[in-house]
Protein backbone atom coordinates (compact mmCIF):
# COMPACT_ATOMS: atom_id res chain seq x y z
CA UNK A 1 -12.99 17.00 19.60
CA UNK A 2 -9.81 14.70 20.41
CA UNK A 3 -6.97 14.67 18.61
CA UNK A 4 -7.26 11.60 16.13
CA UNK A 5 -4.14 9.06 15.59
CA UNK A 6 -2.86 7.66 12.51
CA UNK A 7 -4.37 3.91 12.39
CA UNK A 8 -1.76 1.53 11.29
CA UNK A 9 -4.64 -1.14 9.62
CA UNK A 10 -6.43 2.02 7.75
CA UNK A 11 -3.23 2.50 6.31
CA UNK A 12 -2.54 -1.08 5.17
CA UNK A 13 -5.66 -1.50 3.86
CA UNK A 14 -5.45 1.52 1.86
CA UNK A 15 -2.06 0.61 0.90
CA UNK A 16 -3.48 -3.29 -0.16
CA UNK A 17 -6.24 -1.25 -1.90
CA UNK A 18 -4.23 0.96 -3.69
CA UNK A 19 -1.90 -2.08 -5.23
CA UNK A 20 -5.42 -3.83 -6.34
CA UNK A 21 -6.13 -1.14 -8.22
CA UNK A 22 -2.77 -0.90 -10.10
CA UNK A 23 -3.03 -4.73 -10.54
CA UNK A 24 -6.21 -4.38 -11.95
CA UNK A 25 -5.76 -1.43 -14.24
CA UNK A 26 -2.63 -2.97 -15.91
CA UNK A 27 -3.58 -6.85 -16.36
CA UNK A 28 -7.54 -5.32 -18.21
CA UNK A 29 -5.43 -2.84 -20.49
CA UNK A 30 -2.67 -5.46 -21.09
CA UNK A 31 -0.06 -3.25 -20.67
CA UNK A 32 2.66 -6.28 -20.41
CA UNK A 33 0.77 -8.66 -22.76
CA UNK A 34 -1.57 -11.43 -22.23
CA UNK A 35 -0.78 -13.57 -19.03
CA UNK A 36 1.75 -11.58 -17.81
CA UNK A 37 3.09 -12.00 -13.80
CA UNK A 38 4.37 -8.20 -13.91
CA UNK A 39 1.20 -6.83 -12.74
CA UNK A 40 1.69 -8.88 -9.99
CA UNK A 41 4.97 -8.33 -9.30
CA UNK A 42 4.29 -4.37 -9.48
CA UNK A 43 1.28 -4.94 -6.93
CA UNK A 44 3.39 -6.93 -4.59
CA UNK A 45 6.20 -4.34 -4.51
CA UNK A 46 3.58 -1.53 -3.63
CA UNK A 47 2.09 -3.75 -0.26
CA UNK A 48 5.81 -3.93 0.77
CA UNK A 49 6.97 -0.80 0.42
CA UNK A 50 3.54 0.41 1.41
CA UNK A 51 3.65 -1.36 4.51
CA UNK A 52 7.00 -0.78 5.17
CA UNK A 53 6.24 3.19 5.07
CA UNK A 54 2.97 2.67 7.12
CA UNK A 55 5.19 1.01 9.78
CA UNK A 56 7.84 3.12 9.56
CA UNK A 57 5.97 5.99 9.90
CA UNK A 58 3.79 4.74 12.78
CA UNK A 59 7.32 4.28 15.09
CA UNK A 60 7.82 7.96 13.86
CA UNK A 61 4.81 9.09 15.29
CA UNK A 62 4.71 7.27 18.47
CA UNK A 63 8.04 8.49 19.72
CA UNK A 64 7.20 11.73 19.21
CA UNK A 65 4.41 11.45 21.57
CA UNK A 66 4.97 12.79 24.77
């Protein structure tokens, strides 16, 4: 077997996935109150940052590569 690479869209996606889920979970138990954009704001912080470390870590890995 090969050596596998870290794939830049599987971690997006998991990243996009994971902020969903946090979105979800907060607006159904109404942890900010009824209508509130703070779930949102939460899940939008977690694709950047999520991204950013995806990215970040992707340069990482390719310049170690011989």
């Amino acid at each position: 077997m090969g050596k596998r690479s870290f794939s830049t869209s599987m971690g997006i996606a998991i990243t996009i996935l994971l902020a969903g889920v946090v979105i979800q979970t907060t607006d159904q138990l109404e942890l900010f109150g009824k209508n509130s954009y703070i779930p949102l704001l939460i899940g939008l912080i977690i694709i950047v940052v999520g991204t950013l470390f995806v990215l970040l870590l992707r340069r990482i890995v390719k310049t170690k590569e011989p």
